[in-house]
C-alpha atoms as a PDB file:
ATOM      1  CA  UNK A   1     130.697 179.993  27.942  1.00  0.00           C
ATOM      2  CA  UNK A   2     130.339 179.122  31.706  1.00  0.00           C
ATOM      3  CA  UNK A   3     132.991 178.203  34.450  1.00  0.00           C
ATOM      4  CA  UNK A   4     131.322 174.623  36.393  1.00  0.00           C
ATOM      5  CA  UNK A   5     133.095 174.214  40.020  1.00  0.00           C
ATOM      6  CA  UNK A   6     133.548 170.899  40.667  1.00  0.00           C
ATOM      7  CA  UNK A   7     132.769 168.801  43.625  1.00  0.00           C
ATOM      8  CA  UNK A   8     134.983 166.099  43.548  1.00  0.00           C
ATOM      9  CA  UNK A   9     133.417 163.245  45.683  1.00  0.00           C
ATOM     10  CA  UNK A  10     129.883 164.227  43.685  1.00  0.00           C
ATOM     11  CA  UNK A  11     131.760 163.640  40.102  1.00  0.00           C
ATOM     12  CA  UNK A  12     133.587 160.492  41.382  1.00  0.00           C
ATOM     13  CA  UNK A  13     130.405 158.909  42.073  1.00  0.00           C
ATOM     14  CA  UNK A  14     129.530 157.685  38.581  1.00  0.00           C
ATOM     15  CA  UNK A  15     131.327 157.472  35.403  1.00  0.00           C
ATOM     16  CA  UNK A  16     128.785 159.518  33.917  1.00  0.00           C
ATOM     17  CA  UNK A  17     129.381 162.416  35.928  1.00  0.00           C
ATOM     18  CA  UNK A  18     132.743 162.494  34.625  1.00  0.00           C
ATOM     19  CA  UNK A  19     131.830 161.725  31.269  1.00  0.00           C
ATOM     20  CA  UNK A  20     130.042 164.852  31.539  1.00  0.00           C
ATOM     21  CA  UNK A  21     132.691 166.875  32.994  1.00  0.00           C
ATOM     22  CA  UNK A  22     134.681 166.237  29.748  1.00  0.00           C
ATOM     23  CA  UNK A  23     131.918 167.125  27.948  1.00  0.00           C
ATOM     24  CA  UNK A  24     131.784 170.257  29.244  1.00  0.00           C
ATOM     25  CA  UNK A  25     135.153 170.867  28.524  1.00  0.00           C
ATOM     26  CA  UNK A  26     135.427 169.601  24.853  1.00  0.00           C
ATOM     27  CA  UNK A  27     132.336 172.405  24.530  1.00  0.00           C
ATOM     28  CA  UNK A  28     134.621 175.154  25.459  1.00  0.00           C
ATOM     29  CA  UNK A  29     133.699 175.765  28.809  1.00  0.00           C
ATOM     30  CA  UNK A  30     135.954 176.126  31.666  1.00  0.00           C
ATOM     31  CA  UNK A  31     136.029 173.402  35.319  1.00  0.00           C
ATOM     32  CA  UNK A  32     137.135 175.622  38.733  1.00  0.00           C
ATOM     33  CA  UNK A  33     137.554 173.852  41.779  1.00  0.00           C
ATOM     34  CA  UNK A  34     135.000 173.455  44.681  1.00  0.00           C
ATOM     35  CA  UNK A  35     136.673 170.933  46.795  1.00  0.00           C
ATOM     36  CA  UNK A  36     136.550 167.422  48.138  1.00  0.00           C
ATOM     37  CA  UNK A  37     133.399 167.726  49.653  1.00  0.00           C
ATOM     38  CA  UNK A  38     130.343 170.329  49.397  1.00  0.00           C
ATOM     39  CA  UNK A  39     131.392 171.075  53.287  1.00  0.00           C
ATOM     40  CA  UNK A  40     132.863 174.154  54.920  1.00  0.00           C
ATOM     41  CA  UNK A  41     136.195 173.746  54.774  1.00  0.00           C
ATOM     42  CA  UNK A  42     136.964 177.030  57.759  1.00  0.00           C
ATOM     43  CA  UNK A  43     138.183 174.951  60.060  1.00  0.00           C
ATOM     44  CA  UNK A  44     140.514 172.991  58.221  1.00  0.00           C
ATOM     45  CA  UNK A  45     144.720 173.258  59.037  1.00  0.00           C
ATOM     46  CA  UNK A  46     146.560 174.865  56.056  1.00  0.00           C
ATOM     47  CA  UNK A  47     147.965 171.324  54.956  1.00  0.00           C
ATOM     48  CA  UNK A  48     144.172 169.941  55.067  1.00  0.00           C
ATOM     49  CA  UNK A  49     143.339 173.091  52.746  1.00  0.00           C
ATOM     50  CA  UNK A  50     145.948 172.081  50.321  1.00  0.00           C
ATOM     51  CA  UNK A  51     145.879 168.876  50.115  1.00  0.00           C
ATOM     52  CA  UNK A  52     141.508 168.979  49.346  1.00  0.00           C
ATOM     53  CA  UNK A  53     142.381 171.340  46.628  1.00  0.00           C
ATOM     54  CA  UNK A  54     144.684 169.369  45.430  1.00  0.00           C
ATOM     55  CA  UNK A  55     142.754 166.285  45.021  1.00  0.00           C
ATOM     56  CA  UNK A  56     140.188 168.129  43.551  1.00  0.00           C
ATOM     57  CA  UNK A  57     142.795 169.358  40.713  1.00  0.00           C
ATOM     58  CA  UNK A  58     143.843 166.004  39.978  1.00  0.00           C
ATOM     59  CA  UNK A  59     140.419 165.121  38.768  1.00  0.00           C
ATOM     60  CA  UNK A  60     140.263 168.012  36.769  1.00  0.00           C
ATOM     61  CA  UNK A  61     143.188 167.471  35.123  1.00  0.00           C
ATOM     62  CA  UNK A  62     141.837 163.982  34.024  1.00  0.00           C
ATOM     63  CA  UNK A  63     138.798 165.822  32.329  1.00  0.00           C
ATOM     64  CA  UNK A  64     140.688 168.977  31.104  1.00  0.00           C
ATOM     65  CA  UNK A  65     144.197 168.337  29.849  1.00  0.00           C
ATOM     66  CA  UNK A  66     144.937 172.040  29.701  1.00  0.00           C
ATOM     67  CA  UNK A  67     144.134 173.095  33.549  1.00  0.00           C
ATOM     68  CA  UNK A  68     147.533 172.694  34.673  1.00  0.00           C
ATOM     69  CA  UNK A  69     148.260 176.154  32.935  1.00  0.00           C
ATOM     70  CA  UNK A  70     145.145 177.821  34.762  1.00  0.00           C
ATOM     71  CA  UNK A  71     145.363 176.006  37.626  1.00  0.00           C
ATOM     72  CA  UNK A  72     144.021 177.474  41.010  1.00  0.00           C
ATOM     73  CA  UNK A  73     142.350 179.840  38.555  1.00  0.00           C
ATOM     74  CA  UNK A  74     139.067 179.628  39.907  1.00  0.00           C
ATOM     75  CA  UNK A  75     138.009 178.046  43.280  1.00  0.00           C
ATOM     76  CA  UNK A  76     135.141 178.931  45.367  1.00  0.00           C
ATOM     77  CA  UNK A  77     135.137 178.119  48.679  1.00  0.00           C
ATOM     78  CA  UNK A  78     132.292 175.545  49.814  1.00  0.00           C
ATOM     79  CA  UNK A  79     129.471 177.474  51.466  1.00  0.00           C
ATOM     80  CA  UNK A  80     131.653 181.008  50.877  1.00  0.00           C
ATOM     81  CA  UNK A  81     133.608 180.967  53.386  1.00  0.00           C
ATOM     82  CA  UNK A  82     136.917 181.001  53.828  1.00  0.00           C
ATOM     83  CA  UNK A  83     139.831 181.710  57.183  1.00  0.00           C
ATOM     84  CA  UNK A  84     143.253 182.710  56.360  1.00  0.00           C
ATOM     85  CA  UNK A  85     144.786 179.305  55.850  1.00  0.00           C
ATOM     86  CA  UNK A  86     143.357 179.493  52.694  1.00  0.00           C
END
């Protein structure tokens, strides 16, 4: 199975890309997050940190019912990098 990070403003764009996102998940695989926006989030304040990732969980949640348990399991940092509000 394979763990897809997802780029919430890319899988809001079109129903289908959600549709797909469930897909994913009724196939066993796993959703980690990736953010608002494919954009380097380094410079971002610790609320402006939180509050992306926690937009990006909320559309998770609507694809996989059970990532509130494994929430903040996975999340990889757009472009790699990452400061220490994160």
């Amino acid at each position: 199975k394979a763990t897809f990070f997802v780029v919430e403003s890319f899988a809001q764009k079109e129903r289908e890309r959600f549709d797909i996102l469930k897909q994913c998940i009724a196939q066993g695989h796993e959703l980690g997050n990736h953010m608002i926006e494919d954009k380097s989030c380094v410079s971002m304040s610790r609320s402006e940190f939180l509050n992306a990732l926690l937009q990006c969980e909320r559309l998770i949640e609507q694809c996989d019912p059970g990532f509130e348990k494994r929430r903040r399991k996975w999340f990889r940092p757009p472009h790699g990098y990452m400061n220490a509000n994160m």
